[in-house]
C-alpha atoms as a PDB file:
ATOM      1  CA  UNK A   1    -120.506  36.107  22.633  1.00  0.00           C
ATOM      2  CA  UNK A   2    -120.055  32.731  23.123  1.00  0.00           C
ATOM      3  CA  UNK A   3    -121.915  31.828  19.733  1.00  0.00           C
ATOM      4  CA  UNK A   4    -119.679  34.032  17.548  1.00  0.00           C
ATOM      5  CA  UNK A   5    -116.669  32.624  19.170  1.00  0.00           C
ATOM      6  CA  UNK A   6    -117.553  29.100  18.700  1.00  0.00           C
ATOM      7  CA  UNK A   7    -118.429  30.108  14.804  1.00  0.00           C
ATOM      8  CA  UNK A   8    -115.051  31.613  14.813  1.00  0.00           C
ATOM      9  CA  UNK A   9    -113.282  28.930  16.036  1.00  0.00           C
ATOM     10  CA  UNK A  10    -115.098  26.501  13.310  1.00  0.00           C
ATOM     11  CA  UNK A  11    -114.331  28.731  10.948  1.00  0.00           C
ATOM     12  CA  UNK A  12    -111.165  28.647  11.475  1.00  0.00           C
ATOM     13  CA  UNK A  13    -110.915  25.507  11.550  1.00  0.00           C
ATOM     14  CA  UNK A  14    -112.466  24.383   8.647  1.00  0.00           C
ATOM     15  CA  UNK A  15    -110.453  27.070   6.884  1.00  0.00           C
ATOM     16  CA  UNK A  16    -107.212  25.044   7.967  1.00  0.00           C
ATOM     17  CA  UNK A  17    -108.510  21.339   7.048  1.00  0.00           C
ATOM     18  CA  UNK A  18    -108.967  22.646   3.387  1.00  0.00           C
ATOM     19  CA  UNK A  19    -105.580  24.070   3.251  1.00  0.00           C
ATOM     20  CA  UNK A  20    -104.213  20.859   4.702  1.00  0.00           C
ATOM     21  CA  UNK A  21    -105.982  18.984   2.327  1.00  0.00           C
ATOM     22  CA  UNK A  22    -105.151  20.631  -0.607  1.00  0.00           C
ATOM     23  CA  UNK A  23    -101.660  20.641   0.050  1.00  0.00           C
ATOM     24  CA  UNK A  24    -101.846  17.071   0.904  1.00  0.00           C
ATOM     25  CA  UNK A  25    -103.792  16.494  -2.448  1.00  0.00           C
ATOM     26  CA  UNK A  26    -100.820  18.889  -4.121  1.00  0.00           C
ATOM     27  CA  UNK A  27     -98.470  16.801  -2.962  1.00  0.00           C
ATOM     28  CA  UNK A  28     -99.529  14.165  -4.156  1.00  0.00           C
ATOM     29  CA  UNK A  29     -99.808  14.901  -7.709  1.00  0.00           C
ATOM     30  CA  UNK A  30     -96.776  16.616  -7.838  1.00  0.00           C
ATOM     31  CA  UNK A  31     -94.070  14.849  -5.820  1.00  0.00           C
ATOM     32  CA  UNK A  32     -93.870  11.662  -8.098  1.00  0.00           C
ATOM     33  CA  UNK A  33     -93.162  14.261 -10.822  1.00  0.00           C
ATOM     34  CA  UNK A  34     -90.638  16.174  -9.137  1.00  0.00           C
ATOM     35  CA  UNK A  35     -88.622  12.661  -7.920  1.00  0.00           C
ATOM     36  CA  UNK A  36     -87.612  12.609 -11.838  1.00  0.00           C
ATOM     37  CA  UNK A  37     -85.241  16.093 -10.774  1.00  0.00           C
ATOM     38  CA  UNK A  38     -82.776  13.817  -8.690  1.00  0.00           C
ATOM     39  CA  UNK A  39     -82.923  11.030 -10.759  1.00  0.00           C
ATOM     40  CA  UNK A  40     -81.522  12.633 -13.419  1.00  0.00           C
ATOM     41  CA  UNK A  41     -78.698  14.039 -11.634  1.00  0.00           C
ATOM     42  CA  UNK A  42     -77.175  10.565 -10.680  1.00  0.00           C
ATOM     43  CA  UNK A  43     -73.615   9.432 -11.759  1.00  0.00           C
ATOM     44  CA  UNK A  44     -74.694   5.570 -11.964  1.00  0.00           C
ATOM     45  CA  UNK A  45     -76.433   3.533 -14.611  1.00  0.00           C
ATOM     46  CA  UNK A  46     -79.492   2.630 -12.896  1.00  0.00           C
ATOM     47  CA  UNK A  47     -82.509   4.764 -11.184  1.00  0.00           C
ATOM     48  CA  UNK A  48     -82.286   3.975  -7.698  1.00  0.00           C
ATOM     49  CA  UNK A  49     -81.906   5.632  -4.148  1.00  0.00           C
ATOM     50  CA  UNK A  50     -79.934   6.882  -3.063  1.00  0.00           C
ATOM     51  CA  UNK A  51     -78.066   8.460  -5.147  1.00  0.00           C
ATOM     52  CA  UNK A  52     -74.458   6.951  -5.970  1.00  0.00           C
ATOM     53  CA  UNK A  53     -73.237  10.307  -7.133  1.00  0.00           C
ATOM     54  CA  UNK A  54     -74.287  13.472  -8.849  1.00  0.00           C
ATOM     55  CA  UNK A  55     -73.214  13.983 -12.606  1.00  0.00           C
ATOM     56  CA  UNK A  56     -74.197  16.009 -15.151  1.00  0.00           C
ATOM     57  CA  UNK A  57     -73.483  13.196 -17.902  1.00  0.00           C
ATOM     58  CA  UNK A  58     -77.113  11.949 -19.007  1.00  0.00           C
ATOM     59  CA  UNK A  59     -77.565  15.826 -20.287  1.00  0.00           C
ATOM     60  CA  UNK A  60     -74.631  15.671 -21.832  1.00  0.00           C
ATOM     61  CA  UNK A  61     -75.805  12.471 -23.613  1.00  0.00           C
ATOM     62  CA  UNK A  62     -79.434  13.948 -24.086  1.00  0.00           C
ATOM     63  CA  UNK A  63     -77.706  16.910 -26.539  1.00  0.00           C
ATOM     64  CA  UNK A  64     -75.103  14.707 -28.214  1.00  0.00           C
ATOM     65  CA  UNK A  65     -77.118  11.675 -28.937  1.00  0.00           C
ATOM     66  CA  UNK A  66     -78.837  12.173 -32.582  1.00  0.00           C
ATOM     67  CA  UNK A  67     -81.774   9.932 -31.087  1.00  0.00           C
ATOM     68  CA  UNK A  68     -82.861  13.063 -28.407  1.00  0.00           C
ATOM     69  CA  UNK A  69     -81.432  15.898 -30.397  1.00  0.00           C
ATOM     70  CA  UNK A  70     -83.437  14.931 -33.798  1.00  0.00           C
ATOM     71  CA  UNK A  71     -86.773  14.044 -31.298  1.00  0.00           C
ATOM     72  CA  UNK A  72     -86.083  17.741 -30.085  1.00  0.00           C
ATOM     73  CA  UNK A  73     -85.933  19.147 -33.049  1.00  0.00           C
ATOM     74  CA  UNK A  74     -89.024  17.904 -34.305  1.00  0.00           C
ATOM     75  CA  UNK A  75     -91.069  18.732 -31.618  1.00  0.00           C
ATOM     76  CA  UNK A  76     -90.039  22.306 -31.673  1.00  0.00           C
ATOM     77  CA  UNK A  77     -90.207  22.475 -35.136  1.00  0.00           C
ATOM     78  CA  UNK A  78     -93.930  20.366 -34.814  1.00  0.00           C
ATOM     79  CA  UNK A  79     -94.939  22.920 -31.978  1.00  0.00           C
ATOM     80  CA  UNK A  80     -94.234  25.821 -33.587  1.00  0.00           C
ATOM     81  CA  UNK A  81     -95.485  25.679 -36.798  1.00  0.00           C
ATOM     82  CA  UNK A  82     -99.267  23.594 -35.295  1.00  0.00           C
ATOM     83  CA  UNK A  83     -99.059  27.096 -32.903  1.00  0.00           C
ATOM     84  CA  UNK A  84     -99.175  29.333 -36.355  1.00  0.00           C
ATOM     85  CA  UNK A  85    -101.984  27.256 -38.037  1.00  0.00           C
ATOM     86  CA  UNK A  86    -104.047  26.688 -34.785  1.00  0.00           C
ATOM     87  CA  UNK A  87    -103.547  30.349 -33.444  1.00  0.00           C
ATOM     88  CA  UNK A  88    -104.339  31.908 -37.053  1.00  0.00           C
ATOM     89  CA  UNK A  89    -107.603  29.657 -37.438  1.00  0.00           C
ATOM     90  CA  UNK A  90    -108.884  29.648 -33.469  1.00  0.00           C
ATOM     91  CA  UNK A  91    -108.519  33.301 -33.490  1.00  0.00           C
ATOM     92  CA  UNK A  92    -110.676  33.995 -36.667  1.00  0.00           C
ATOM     93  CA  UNK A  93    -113.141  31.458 -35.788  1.00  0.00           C
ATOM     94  CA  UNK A  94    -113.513  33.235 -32.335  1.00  0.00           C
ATOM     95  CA  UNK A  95    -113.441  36.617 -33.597  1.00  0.00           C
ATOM     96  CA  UNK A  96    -116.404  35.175 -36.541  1.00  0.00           C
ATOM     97  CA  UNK A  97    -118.209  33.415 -33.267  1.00  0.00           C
ATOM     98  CA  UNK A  98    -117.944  36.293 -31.439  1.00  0.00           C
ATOM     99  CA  UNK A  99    -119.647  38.824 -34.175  1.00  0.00           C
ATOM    100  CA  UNK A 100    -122.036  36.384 -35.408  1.00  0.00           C
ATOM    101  CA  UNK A 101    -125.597  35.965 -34.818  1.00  0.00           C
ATOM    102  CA  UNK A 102    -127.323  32.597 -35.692  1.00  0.00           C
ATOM    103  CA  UNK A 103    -129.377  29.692 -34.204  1.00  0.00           C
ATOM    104  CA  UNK A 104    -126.359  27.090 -34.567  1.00  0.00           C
ATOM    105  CA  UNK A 105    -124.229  29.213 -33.102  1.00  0.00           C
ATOM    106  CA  UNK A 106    -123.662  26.954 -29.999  1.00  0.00           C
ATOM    107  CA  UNK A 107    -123.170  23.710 -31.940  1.00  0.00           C
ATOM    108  CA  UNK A 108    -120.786  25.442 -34.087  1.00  0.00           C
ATOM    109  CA  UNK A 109    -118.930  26.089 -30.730  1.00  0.00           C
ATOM    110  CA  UNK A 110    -119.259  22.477 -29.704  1.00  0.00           C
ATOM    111  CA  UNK A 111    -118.107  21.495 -32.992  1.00  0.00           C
ATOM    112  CA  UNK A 112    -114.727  23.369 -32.296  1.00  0.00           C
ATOM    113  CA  UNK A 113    -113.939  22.175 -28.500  1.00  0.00           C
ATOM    114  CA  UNK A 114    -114.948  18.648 -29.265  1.00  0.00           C
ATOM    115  CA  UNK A 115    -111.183  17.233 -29.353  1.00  0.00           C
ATOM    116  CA  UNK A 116    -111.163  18.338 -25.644  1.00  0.00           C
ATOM    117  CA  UNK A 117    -113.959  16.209 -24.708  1.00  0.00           C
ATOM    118  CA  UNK A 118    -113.201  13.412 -26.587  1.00  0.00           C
ATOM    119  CA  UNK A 119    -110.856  10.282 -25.561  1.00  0.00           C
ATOM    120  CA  UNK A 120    -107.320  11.585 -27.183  1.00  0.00           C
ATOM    121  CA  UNK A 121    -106.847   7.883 -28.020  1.00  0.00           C
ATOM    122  CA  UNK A 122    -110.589   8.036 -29.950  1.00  0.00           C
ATOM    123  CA  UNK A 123    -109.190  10.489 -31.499  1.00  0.00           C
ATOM    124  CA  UNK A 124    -106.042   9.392 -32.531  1.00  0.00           C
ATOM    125  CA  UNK A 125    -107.745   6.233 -34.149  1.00  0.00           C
ATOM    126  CA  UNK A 126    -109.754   8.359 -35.939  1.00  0.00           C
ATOM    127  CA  UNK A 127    -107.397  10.019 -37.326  1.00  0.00           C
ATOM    128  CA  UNK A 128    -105.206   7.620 -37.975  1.00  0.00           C
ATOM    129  CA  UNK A 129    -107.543   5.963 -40.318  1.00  0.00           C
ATOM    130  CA  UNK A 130    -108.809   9.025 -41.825  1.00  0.00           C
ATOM    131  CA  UNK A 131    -105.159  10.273 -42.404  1.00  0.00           C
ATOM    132  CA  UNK A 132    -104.305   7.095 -44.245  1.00  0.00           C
ATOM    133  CA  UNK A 133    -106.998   7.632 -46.613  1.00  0.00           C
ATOM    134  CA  UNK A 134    -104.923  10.971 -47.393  1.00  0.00           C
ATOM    135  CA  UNK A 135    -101.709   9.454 -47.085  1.00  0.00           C
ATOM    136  CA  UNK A 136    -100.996  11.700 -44.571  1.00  0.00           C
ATOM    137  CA  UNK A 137     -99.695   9.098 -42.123  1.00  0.00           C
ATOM    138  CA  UNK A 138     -96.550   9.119 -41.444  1.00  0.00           C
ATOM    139  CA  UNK A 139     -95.744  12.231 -42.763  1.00  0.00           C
ATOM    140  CA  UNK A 140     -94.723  16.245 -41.011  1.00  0.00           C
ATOM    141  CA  UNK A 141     -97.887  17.262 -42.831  1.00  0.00           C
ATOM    142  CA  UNK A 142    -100.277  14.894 -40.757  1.00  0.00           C
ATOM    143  CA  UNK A 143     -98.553  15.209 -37.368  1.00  0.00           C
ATOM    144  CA  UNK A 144     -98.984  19.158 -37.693  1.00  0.00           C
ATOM    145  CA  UNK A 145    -102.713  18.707 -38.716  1.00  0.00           C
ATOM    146  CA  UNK A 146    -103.060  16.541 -36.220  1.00  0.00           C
ATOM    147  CA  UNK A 147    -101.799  18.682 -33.374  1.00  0.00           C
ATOM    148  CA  UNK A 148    -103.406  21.681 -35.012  1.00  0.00           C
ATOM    149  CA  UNK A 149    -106.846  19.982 -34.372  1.00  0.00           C
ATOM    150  CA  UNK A 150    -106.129  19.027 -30.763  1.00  0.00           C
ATOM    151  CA  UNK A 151    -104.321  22.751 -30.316  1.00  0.00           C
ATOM    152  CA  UNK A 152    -107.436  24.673 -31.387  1.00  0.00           C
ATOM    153  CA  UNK A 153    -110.202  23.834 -29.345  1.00  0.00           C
ATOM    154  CA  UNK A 154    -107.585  26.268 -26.364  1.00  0.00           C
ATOM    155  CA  UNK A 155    -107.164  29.200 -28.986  1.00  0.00           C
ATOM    156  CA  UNK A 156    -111.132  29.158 -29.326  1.00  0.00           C
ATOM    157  CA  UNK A 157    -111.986  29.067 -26.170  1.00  0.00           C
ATOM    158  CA  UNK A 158    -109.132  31.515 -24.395  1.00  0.00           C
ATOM    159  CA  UNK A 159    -110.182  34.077 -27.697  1.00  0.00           C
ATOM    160  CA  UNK A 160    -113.580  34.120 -27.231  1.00  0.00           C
ATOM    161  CA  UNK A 161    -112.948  34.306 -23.169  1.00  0.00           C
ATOM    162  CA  UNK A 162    -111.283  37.476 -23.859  1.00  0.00           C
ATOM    163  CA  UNK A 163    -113.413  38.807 -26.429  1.00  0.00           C
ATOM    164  CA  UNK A 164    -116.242  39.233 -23.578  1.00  0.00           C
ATOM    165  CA  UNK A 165    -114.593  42.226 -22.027  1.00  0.00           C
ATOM    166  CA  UNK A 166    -114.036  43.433 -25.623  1.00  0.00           C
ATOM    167  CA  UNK A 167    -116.340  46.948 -26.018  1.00  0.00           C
ATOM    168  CA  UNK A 168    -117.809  46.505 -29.695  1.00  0.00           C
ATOM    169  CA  UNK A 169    -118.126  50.218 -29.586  1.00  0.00           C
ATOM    170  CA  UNK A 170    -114.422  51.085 -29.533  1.00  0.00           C
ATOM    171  CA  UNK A 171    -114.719  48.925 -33.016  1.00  0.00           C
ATOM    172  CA  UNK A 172    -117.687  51.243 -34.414  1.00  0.00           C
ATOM    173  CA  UNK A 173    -116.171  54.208 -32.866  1.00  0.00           C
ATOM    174  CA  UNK A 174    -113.002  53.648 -35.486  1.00  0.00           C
ATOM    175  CA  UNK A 175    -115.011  52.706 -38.016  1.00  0.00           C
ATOM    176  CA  UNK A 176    -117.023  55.790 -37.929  1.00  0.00           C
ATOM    177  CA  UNK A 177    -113.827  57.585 -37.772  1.00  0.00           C
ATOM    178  CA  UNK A 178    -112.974  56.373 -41.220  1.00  0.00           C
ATOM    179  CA  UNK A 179    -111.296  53.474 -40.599  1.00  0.00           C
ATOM    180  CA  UNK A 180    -110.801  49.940 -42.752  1.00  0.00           C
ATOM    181  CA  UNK A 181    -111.901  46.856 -41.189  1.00  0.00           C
ATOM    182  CA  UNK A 182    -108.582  45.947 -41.383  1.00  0.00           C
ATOM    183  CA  UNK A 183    -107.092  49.138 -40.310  1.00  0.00           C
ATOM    184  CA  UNK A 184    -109.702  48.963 -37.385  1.00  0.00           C
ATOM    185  CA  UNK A 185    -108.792  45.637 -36.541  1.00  0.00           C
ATOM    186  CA  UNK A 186    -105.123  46.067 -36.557  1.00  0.00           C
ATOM    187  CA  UNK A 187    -104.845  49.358 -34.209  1.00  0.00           C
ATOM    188  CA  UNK A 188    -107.555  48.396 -32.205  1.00  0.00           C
ATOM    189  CA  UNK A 189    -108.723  45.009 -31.587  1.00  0.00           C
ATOM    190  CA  UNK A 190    -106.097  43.449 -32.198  1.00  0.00           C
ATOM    191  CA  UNK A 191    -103.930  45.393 -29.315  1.00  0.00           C
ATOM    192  CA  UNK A 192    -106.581  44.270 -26.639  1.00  0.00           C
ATOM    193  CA  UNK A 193    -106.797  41.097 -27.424  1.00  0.00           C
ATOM    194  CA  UNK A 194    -103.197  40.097 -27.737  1.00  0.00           C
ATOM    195  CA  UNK A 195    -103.006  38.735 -24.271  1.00  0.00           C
ATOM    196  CA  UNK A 196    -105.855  36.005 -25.114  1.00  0.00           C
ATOM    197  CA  UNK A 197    -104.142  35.651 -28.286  1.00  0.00           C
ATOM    198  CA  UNK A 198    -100.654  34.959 -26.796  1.00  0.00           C
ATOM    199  CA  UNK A 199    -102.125  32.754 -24.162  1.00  0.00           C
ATOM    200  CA  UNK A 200    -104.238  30.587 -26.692  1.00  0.00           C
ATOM    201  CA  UNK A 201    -100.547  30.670 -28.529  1.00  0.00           C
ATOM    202  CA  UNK A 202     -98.632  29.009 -25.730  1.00  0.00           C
ATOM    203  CA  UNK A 203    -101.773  26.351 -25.138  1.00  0.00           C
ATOM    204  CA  UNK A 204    -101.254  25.274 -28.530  1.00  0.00           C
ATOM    205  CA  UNK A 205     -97.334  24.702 -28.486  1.00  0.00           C
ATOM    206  CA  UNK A 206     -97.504  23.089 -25.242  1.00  0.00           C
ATOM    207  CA  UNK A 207    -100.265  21.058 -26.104  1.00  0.00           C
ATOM    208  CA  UNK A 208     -98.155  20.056 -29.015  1.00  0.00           C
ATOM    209  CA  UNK A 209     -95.198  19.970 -27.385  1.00  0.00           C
ATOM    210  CA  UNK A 210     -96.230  17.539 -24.813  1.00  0.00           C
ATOM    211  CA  UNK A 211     -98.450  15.072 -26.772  1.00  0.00           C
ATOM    212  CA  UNK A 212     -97.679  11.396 -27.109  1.00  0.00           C
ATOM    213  CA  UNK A 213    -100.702   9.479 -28.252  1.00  0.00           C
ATOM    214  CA  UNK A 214    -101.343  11.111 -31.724  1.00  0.00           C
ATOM    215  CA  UNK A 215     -97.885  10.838 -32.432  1.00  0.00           C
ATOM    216  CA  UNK A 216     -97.939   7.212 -31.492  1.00  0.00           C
ATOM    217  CA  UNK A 217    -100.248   6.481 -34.655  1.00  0.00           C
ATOM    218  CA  UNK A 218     -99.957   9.148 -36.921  1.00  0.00           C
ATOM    219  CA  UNK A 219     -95.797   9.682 -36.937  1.00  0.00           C
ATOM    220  CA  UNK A 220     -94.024   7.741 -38.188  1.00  0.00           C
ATOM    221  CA  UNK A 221     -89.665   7.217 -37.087  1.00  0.00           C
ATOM    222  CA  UNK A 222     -88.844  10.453 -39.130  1.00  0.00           C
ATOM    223  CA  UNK A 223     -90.766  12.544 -37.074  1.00  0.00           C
ATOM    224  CA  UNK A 224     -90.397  10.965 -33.637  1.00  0.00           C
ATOM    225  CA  UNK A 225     -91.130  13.563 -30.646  1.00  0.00           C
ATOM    226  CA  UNK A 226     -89.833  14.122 -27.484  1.00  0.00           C
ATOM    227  CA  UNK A 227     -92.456  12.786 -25.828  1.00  0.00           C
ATOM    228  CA  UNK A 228     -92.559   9.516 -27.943  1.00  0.00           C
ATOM    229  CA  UNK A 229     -88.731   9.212 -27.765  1.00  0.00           C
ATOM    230  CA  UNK A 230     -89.038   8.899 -23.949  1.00  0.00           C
ATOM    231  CA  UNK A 231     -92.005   6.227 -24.524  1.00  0.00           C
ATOM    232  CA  UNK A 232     -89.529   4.609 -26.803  1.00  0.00           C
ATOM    233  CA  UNK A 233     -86.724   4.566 -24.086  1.00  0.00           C
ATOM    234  CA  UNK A 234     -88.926   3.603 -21.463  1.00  0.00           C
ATOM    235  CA  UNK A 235     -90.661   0.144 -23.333  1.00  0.00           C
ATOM    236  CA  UNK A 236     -86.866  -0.674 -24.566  1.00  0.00           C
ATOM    237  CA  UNK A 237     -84.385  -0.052 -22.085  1.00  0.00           C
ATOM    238  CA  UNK A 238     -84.650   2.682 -19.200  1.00  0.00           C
ATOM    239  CA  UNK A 239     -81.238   5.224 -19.444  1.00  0.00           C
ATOM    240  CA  UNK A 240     -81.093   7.948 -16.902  1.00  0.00           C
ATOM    241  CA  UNK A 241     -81.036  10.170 -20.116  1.00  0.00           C
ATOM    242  CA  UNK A 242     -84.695   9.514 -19.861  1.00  0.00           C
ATOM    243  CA  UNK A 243     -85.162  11.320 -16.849  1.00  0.00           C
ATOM    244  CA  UNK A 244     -83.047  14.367 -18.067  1.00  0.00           C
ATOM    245  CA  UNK A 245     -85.055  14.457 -21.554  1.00  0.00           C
ATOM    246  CA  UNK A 246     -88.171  14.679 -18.949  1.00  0.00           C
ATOM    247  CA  UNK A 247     -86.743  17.038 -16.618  1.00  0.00           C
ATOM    248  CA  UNK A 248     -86.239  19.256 -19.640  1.00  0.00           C
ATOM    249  CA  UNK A 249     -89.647  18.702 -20.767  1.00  0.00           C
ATOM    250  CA  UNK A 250     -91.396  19.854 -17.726  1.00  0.00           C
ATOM    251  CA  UNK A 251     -89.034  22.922 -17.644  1.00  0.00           C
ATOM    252  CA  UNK A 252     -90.361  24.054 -20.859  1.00  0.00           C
ATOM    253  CA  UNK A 253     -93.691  23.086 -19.218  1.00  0.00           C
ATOM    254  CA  UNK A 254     -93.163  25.280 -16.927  1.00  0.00           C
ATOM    255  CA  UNK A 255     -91.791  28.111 -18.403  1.00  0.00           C
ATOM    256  CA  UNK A 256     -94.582  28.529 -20.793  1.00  0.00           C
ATOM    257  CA  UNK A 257     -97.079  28.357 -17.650  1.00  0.00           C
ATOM    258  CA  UNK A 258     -95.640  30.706 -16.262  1.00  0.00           C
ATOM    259  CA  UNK A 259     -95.574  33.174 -19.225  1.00  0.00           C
ATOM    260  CA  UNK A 260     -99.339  32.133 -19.134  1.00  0.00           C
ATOM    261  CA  UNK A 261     -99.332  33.248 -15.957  1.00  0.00           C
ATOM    262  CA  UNK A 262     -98.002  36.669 -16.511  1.00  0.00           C
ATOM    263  CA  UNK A 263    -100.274  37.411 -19.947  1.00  0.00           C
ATOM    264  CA  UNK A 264    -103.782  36.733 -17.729  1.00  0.00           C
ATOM    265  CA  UNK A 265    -102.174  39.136 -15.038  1.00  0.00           C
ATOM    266  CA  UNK A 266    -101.439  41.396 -17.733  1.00  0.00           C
ATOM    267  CA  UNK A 267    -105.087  40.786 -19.657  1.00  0.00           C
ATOM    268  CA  UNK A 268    -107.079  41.010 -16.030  1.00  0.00           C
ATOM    269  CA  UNK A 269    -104.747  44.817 -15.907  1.00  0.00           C
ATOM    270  CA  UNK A 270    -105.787  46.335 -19.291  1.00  0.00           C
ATOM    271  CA  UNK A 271    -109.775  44.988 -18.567  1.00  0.00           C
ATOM    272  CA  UNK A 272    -109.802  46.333 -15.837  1.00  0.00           C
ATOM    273  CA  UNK A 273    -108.194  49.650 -16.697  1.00  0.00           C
ATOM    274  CA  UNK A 274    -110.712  49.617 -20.068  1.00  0.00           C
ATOM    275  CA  UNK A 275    -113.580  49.194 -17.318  1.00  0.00           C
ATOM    276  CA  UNK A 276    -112.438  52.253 -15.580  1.00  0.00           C
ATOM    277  CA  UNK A 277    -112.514  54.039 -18.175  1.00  0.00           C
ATOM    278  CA  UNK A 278    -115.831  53.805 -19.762  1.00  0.00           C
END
């Protein structure tokens, strides 16, 4: 008796030291993040505690100043359209991985998630000098392909992630019915695997959306990001329209996260319901 309550009592213990620690360790990531909330709230002209006053003008400045408003344009415009080329291509090349058969079939799928294990700023060199050979530097055209290639590498592997629970036999079962590949694909397939699809989706925009370094050598002014627009401010003179332009950017962070969030929930549902069923 005495045994099992000492194990207890360790157990318990132990069980509270790693929640401690991980919300010391939480903490600590995020709360240097977070102090960018206040900051951006504060009716002076420097960043500096405490707070002078609240004020809501540095937003008001982010979304009347071209400088901000153009760099937010862009990098919706930039995110969207690298989410349609990297979604479209990471999807097929999962779906081809997926069916295929073959000996290189693994370095084929190294191939494809290399960008993640790469150095971004090896890649961005590499880039660079290979996008000046196309005179794609400095141009919409190379930023997107540029994104696209860092975007795919999270369409691939959230696809193909979701693509294990997929049943082939629901695909030969339509097919036998009559069905095109396309037809088969579209009605059935496709359906179940939205939720991996939508997920690799918002990987890709906010992948784009947040990136700094490839912008840095491939962009050129015209197409100055968000993200590079607060590097800008930062190295030239620090505004407290910086910290609103960030506090904006992690909302959209966020947001998308979240409707990450709610697409796995909703994936994990319809595998498991699938499961049931078979």
């Amino acid at each position: 008796m005495t045994r099992s309550f000492g194990d207890t009592i360790l157990a318990t213990g132990t069980r509270v030291g790693l929640r401690v620690f991980t919300g010391v360790v939480l903490a600590y990531l995020v709360l240097p993040i977070l102090v960018v909330v206040p900051l951006s709230f504060t009716s002076g002209q420097l960043l500096v505690f405490p707070l002078p006053g609240l004020s809501l003008q540095w937003y008001a400045d982010f979304f009347s100043n071209p400088l901000w408003t153009v760099a937010l344009r862009n990098s919706v415009a930039i995110g969207l359209t690298t989410t349609a080329l990297a979604t479209t291509i990471g999807t097929m090349a999962a779906l081809g991985l997926h069916n295929a058969k073959f000996r290189m079939k693994p370095l084929v799928m190294a191939l494809l998630v290399t960008p993640l294990a790469a150095p971004v700023v090896i890649v961005a060199v590499a880039m660079f000098y290979f996008f000046a050979t196309l005179n794609l530097v400095g141009t919409y055209a190379g930023v997107i392909l540029a994104h696209t290639i860092l975007a795919l590498p999270f369409v691939v592997v959230t696809v193909s992630a979701t693509l294990q629970s997929y049943d082939p036999n629901m695909t030969r079962a339509g097919a036998s019915l009559g069905g095109s590949p396309i037809y088969v694909f579209r009605t059935i397939t496709l359906p179940i695997i939205a939720p991996g699809i939508a997920s690799g989706a918002l990987f890709a925009f906010v992948t784009s959306f947040d990136e700094i370094v490839i912008a840095l050598f491939v962009a050129s002014p015209q197409q100055r990001t968000l993200p590079r627009q607060i590097f800008s401010g930062v190295s030239e003179s620090i505004s407290p329209t910086i910290m609103a332009a960030a506090v904006i950017l992690l909302a959209v962070s966020l947001a998308l996260m979240g409707v990450m969030e709610l697409l796995r929930r909703r994936s994990e549902r319809l595998t498991g319901g699938i499961n049931k069923q078979r």
